[in-house]
PDB file of N, CA and C in Angstrom:
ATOM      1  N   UNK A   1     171.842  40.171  51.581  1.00  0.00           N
ATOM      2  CA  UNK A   1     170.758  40.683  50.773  1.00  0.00           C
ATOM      3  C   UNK A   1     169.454  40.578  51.560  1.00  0.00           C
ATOM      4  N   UNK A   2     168.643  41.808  51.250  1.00  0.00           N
ATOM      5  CA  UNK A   2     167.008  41.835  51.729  1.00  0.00           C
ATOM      6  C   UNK A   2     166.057  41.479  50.763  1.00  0.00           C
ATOM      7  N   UNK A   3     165.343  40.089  50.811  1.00  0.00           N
ATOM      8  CA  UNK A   3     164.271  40.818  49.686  1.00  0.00           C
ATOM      9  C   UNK A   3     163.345  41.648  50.249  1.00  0.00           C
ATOM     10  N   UNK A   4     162.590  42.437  49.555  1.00  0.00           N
ATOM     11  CA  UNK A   4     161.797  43.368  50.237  1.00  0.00           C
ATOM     12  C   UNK A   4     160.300  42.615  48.983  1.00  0.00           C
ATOM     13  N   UNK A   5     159.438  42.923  50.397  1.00  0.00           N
ATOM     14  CA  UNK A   5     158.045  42.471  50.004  1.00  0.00           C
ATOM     15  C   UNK A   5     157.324  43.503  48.496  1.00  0.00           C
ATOM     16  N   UNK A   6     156.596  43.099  47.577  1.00  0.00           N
ATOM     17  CA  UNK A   6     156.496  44.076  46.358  1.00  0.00           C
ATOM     18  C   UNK A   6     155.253  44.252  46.513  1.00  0.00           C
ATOM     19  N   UNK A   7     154.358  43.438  47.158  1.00  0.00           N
ATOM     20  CA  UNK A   7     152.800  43.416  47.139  1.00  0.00           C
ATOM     21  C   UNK A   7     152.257  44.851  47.560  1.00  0.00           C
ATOM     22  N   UNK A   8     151.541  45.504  47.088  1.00  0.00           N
ATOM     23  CA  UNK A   8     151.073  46.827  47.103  1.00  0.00           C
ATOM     24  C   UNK A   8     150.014  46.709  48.498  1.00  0.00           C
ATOM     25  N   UNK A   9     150.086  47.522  49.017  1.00  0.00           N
ATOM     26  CA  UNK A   9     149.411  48.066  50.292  1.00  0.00           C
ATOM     27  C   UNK A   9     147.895  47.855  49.940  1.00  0.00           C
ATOM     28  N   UNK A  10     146.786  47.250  50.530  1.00  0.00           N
ATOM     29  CA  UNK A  10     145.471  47.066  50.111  1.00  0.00           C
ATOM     30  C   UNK A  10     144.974  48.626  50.553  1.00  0.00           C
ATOM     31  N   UNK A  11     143.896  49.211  49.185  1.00  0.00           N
ATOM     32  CA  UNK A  11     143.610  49.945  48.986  1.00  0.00           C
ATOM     33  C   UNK A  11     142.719  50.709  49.929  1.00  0.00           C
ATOM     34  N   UNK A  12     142.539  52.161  50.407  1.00  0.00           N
ATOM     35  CA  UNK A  12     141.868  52.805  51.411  1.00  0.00           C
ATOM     36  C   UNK A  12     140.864  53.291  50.938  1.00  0.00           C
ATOM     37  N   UNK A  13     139.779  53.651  50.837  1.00  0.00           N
ATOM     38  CA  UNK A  13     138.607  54.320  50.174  1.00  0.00           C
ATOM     39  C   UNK A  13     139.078  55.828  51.237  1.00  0.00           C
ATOM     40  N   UNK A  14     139.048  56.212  52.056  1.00  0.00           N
ATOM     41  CA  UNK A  14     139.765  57.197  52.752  1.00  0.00           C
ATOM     42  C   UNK A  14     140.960  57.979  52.868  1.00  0.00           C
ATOM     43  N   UNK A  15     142.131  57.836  52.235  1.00  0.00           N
ATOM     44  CA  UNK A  15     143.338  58.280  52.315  1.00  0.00           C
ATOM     45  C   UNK A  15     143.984  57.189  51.451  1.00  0.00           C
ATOM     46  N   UNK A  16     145.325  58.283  50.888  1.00  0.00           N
ATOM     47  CA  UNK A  16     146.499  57.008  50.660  1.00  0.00           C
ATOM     48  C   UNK A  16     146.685  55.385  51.174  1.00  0.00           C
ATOM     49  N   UNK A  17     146.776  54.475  50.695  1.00  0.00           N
ATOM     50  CA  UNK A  17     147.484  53.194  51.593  1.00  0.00           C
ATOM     51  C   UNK A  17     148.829  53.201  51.630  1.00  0.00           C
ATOM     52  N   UNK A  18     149.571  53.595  52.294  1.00  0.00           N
ATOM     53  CA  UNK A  18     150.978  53.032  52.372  1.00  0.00           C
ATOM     54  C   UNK A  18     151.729  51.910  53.539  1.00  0.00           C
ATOM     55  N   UNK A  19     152.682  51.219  52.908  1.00  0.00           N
ATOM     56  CA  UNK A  19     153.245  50.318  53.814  1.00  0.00           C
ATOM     57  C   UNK A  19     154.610  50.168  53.748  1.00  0.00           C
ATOM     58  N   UNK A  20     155.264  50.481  54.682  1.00  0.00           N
ATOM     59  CA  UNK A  20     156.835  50.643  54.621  1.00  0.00           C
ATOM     60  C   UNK A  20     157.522  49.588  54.706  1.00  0.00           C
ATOM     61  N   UNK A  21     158.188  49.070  53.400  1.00  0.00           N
ATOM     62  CA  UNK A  21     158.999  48.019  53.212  1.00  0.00           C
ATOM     63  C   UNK A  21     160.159  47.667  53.301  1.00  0.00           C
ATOM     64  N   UNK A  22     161.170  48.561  54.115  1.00  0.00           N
ATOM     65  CA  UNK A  22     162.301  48.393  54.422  1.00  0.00           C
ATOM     66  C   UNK A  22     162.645  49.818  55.394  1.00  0.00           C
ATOM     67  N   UNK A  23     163.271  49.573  55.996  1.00  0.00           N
ATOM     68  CA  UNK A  23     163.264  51.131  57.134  1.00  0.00           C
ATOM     69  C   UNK A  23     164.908  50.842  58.008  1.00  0.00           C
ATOM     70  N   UNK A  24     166.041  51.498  57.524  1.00  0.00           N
ATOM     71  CA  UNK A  24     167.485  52.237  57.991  1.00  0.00           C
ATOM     72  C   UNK A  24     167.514  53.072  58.250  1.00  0.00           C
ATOM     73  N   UNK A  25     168.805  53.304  58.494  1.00  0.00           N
ATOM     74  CA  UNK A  25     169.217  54.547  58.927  1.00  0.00           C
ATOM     75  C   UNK A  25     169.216  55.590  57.417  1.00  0.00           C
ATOM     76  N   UNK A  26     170.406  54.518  56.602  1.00  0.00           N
ATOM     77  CA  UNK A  26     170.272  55.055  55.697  1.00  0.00           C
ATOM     78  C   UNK A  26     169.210  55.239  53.725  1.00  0.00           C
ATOM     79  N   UNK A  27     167.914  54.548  54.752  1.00  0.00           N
ATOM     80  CA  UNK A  27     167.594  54.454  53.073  1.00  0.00           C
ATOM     81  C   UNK A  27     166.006  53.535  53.857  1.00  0.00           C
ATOM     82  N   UNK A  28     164.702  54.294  53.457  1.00  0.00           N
ATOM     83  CA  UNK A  28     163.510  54.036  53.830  1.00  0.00           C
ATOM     84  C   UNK A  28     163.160  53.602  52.706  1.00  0.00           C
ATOM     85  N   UNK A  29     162.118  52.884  51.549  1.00  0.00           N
ATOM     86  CA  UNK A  29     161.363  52.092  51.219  1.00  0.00           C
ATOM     87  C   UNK A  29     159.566  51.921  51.830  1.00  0.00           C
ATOM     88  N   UNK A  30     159.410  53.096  50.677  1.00  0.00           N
ATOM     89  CA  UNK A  30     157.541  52.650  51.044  1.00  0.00           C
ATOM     90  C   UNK A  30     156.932  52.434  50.081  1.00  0.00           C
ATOM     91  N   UNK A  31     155.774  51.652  49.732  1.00  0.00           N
ATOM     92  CA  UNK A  31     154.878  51.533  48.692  1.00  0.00           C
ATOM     93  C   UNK A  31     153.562  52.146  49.325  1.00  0.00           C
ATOM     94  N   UNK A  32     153.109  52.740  48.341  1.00  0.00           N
ATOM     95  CA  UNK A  32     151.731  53.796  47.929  1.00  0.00           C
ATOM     96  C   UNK A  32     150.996  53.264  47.136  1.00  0.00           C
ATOM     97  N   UNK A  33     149.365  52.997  47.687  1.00  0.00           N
ATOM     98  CA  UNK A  33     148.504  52.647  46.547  1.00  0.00           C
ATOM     99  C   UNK A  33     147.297  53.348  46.624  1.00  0.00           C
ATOM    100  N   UNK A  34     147.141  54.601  46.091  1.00  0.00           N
ATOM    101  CA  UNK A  34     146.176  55.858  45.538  1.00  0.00           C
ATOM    102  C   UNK A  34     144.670  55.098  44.711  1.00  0.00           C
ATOM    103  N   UNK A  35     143.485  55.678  45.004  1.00  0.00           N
ATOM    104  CA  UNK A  35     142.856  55.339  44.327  1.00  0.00           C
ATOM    105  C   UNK A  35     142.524  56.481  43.614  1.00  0.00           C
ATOM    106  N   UNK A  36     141.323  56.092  42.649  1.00  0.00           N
ATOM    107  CA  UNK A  36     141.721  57.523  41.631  1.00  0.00           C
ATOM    108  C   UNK A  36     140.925  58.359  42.239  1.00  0.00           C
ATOM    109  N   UNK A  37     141.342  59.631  41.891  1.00  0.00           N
ATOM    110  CA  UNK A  37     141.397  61.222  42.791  1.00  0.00           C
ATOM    111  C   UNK A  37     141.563  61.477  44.316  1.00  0.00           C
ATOM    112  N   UNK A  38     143.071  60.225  44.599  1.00  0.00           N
ATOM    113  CA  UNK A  38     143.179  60.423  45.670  1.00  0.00           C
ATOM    114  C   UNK A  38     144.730  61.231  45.543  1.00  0.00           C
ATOM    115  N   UNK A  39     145.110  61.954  46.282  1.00  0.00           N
ATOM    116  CA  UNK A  39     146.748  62.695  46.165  1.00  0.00           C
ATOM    117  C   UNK A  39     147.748  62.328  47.363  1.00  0.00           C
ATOM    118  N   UNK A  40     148.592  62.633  47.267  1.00  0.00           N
ATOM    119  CA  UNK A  40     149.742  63.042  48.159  1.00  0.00           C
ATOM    120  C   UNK A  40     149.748  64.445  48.510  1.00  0.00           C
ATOM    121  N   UNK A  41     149.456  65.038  48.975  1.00  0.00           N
ATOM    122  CA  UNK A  41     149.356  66.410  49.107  1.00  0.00           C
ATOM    123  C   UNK A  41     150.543  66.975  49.056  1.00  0.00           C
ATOM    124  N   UNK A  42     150.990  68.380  48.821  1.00  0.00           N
ATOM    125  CA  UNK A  42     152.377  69.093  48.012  1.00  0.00           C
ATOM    126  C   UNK A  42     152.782  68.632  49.918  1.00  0.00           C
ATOM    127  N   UNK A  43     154.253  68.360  49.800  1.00  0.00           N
ATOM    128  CA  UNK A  43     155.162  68.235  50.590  1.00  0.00           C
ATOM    129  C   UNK A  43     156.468  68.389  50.540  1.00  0.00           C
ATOM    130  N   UNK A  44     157.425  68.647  51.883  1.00  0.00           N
ATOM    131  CA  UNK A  44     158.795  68.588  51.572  1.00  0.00           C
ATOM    132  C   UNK A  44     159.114  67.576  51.998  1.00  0.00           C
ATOM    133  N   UNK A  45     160.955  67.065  51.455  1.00  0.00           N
ATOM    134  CA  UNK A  45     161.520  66.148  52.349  1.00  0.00           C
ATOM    135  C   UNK A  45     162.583  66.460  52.573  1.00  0.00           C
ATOM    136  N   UNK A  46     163.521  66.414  53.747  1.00  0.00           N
ATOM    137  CA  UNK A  46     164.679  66.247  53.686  1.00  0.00           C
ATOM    138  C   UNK A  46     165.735  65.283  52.949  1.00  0.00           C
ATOM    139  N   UNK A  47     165.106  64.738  52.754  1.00  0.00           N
ATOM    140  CA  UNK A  47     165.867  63.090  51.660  1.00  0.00           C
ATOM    141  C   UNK A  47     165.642  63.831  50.106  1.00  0.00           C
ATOM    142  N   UNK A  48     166.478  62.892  49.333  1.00  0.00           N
ATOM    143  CA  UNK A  48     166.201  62.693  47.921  1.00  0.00           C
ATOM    144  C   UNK A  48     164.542  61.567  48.068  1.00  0.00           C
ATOM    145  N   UNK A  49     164.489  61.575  47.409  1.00  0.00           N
ATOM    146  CA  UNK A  49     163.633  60.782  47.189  1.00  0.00           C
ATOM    147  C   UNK A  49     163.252  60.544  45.460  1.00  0.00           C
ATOM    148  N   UNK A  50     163.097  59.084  45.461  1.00  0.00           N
ATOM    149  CA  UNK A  50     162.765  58.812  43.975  1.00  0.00           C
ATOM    150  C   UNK A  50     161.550  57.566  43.888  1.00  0.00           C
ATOM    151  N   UNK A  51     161.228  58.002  42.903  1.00  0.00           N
ATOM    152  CA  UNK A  51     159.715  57.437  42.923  1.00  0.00           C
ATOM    153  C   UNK A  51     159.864  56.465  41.919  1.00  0.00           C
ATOM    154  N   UNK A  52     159.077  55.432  41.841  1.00  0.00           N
ATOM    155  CA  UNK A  52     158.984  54.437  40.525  1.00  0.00           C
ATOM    156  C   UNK A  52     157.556  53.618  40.420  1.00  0.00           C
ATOM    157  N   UNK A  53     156.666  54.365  39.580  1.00  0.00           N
ATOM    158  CA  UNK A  53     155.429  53.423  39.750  1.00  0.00           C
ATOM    159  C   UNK A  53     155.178  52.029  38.834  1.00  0.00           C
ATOM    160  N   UNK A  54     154.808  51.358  39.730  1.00  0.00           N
ATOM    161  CA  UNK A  54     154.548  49.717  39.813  1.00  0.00           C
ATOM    162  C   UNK A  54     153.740  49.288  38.731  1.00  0.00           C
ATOM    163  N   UNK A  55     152.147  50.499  39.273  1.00  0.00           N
ATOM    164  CA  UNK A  55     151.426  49.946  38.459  1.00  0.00           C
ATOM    165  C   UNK A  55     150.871  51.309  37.834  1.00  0.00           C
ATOM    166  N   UNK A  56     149.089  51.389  36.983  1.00  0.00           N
ATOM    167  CA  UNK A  56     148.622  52.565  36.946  1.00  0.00           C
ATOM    168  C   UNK A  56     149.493  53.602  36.309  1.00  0.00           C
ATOM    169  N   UNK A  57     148.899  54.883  36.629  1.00  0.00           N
ATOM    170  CA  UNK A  57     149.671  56.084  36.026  1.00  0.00           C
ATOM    171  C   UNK A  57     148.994  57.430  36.929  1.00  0.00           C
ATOM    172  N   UNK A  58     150.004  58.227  36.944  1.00  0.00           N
ATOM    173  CA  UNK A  58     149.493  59.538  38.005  1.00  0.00           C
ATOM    174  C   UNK A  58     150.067  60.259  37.383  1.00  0.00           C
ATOM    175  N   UNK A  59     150.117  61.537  38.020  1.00  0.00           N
ATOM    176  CA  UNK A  59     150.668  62.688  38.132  1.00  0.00           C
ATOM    177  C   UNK A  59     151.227  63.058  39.051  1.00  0.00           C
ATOM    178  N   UNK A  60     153.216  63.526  39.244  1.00  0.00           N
ATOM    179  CA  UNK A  60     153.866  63.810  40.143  1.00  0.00           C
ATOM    180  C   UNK A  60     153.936  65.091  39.744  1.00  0.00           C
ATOM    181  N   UNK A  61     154.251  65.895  40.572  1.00  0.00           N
ATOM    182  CA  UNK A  61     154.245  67.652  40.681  1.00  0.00           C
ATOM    183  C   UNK A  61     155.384  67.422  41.576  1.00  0.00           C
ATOM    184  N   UNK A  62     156.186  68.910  40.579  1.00  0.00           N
ATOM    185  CA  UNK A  62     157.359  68.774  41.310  1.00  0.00           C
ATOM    186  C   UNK A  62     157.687  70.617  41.545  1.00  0.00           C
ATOM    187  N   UNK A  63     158.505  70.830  41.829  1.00  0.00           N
ATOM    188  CA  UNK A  63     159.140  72.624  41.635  1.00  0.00           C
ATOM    189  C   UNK A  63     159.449  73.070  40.128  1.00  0.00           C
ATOM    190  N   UNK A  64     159.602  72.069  39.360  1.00  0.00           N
ATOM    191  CA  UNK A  64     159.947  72.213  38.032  1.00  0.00           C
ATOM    192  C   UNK A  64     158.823  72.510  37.337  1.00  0.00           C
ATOM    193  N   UNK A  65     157.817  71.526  37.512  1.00  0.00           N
ATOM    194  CA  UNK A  65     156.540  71.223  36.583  1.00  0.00           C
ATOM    195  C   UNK A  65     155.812  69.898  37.402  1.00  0.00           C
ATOM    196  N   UNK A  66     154.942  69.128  36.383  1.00  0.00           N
ATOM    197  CA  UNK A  66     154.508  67.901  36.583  1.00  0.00           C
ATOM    198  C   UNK A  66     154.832  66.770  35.653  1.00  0.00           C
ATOM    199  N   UNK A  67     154.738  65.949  35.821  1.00  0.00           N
ATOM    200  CA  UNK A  67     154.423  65.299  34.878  1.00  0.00           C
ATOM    201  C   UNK A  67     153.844  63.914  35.121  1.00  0.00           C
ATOM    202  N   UNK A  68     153.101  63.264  34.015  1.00  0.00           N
ATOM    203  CA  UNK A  68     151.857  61.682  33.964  1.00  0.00           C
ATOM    204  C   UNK A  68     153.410  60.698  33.866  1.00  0.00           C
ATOM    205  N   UNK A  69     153.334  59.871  34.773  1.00  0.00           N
ATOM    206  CA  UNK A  69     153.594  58.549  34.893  1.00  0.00           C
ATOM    207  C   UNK A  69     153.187  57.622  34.836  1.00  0.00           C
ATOM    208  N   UNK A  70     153.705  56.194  34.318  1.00  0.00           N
ATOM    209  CA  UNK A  70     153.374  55.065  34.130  1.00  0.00           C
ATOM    210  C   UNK A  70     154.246  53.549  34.687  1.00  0.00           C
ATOM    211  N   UNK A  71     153.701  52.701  34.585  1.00  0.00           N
ATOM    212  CA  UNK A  71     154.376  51.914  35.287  1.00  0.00           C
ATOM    213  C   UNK A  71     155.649  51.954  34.528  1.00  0.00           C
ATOM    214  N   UNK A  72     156.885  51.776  35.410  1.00  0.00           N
ATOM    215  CA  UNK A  72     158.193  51.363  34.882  1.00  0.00           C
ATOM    216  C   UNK A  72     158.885  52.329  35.217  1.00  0.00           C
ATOM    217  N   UNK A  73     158.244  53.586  35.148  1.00  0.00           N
ATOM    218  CA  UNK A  73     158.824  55.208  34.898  1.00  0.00           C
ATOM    219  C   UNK A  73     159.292  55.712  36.344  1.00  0.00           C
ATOM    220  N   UNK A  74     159.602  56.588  36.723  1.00  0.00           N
ATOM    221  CA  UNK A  74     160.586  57.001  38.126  1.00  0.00           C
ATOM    222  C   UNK A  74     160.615  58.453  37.523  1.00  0.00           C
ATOM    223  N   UNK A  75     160.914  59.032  39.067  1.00  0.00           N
ATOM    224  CA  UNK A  75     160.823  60.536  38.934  1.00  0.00           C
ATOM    225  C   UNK A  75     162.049  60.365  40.121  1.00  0.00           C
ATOM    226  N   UNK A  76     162.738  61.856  40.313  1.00  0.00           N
ATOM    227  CA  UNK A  76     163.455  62.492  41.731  1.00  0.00           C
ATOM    228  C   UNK A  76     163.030  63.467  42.359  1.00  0.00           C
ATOM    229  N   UNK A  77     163.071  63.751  43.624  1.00  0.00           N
ATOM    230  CA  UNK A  77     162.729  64.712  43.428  1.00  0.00           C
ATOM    231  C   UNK A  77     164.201  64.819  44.988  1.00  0.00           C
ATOM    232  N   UNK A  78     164.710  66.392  44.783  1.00  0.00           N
ATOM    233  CA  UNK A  78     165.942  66.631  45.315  1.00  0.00           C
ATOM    234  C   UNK A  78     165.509  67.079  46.996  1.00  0.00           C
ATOM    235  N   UNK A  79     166.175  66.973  47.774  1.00  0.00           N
ATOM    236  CA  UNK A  79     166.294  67.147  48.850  1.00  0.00           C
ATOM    237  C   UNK A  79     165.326  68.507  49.041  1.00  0.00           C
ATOM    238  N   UNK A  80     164.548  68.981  49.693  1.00  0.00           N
ATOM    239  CA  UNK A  80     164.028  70.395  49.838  1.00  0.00           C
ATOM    240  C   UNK A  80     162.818  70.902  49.381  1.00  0.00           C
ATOM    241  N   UNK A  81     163.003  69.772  48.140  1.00  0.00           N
ATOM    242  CA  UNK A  81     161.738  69.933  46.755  1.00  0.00           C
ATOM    243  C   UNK A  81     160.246  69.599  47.321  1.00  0.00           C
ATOM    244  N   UNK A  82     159.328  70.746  46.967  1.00  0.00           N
ATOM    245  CA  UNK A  82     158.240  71.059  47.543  1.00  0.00           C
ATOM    246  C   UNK A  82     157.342  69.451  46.499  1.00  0.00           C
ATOM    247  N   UNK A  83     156.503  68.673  46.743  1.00  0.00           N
ATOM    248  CA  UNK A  83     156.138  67.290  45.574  1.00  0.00           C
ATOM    249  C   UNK A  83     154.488  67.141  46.022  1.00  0.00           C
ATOM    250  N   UNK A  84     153.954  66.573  45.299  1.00  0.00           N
ATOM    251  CA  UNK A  84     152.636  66.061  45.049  1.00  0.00           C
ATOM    252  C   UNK A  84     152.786  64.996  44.059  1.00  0.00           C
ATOM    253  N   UNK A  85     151.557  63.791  44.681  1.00  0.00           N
ATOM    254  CA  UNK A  85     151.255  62.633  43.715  1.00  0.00           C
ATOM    255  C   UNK A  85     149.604  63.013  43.453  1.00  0.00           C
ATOM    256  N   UNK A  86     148.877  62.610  42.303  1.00  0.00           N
ATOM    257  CA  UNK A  86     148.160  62.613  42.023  1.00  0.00           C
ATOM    258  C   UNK A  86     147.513  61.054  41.575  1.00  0.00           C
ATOM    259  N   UNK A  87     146.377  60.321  41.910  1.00  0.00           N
ATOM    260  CA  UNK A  87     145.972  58.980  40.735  1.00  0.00           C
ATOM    261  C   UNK A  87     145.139  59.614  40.388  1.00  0.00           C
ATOM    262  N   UNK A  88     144.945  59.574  38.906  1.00  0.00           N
ATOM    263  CA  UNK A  88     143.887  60.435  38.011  1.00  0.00           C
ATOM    264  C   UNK A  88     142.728  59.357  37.380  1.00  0.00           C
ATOM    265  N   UNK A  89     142.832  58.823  36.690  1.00  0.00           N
ATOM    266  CA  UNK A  89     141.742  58.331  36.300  1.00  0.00           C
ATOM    267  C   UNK A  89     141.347  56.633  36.465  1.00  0.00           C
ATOM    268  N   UNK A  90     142.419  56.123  37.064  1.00  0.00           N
ATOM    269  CA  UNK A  90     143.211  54.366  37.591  1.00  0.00           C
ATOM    270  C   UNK A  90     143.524  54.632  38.833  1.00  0.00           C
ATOM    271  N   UNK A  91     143.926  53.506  39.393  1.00  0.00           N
ATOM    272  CA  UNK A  91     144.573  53.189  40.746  1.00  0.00           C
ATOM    273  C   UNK A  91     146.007  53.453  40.197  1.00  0.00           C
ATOM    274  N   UNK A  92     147.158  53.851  41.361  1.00  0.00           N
ATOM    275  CA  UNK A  92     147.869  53.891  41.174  1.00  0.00           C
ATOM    276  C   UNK A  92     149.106  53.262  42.363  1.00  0.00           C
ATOM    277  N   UNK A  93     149.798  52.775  41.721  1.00  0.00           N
ATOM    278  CA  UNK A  93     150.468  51.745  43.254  1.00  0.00           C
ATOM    279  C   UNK A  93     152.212  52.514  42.660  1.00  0.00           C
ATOM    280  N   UNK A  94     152.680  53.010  43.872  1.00  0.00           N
ATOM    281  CA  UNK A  94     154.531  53.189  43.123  1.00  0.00           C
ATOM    282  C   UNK A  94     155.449  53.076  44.345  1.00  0.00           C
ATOM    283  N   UNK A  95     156.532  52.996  44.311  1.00  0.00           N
ATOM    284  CA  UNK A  95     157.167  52.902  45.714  1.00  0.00           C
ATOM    285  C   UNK A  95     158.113  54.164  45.371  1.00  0.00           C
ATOM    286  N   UNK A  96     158.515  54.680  47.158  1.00  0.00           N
ATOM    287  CA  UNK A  96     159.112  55.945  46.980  1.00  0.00           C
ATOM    288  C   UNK A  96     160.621  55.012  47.974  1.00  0.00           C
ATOM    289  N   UNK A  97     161.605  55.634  47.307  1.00  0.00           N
ATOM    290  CA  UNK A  97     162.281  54.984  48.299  1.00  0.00           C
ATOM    291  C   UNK A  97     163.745  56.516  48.588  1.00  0.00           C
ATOM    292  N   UNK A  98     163.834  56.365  49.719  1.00  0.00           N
ATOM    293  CA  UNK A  98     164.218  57.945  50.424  1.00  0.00           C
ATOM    294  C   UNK A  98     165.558  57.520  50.962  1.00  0.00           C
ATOM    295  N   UNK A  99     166.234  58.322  50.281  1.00  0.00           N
ATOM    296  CA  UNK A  99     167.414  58.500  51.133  1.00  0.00           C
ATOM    297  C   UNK A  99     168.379  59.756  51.694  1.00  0.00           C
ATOM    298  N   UNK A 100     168.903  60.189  52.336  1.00  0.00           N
ATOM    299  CA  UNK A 100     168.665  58.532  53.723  1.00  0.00           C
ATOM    300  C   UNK A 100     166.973  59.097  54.515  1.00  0.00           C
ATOM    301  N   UNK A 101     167.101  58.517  55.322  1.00  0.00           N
ATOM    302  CA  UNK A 101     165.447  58.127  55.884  1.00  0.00           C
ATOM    303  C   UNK A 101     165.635  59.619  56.869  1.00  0.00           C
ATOM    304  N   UNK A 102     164.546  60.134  56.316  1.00  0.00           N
ATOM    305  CA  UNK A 102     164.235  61.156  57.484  1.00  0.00           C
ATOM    306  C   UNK A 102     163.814  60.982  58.952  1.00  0.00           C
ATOM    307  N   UNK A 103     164.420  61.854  59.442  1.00  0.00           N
ATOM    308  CA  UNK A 103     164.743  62.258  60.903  1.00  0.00           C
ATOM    309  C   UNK A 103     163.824  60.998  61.882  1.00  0.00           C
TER     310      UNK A 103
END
């Protein structure tokens, strides 16, 4: 067993904070901590990827729609899937964890 560290990435007034908490072949682990009206800008991945925020609440955008998250809550988003994070009106801290780990 790994424990993996939970402490959220100290916050950037400039960009996203992220800090990668576990890194395989098969299966990456990062935590994200957004301040508010900061984004993820729309992206692809080759991985699944699934999201679960920690703390706060955002907005994930997906190919489907969007939708406001809160702590506890998790999203997917499928291999290919074009995504955006949003922190809207709070900080927002969530970890994305990808599998398997891109290229």
């Amino acid at each position: 067993m790994i424990a993996l560290e939970s402490a959220a990435p100290p916050a950037r007034p400039d960009r996203p904070a992220t800090r990668v908490l576990h890194d395989e072949a098969n299966l990456r682990v990062v935590a994200f901590h957004l301040l508010p009206g900061q984004t993820v800008p729309p992206h692809r991945s080759t991985s699944t990827v699934l999201v679960q925020v920690i703390a706060g609440e955002g907005t994930f955008g997906g190919e489907d729609g969007e939708a406001t998250l809160g702590a506890g809550e998790c999203a997917v988003y499928r291999p290919g899937e074009m995504h955006s994070i949003e922190a809207r009106s709070s900080a927002l801290v969530f970890h994305a964890v990808i599998a398997p780990r891109p290229g």
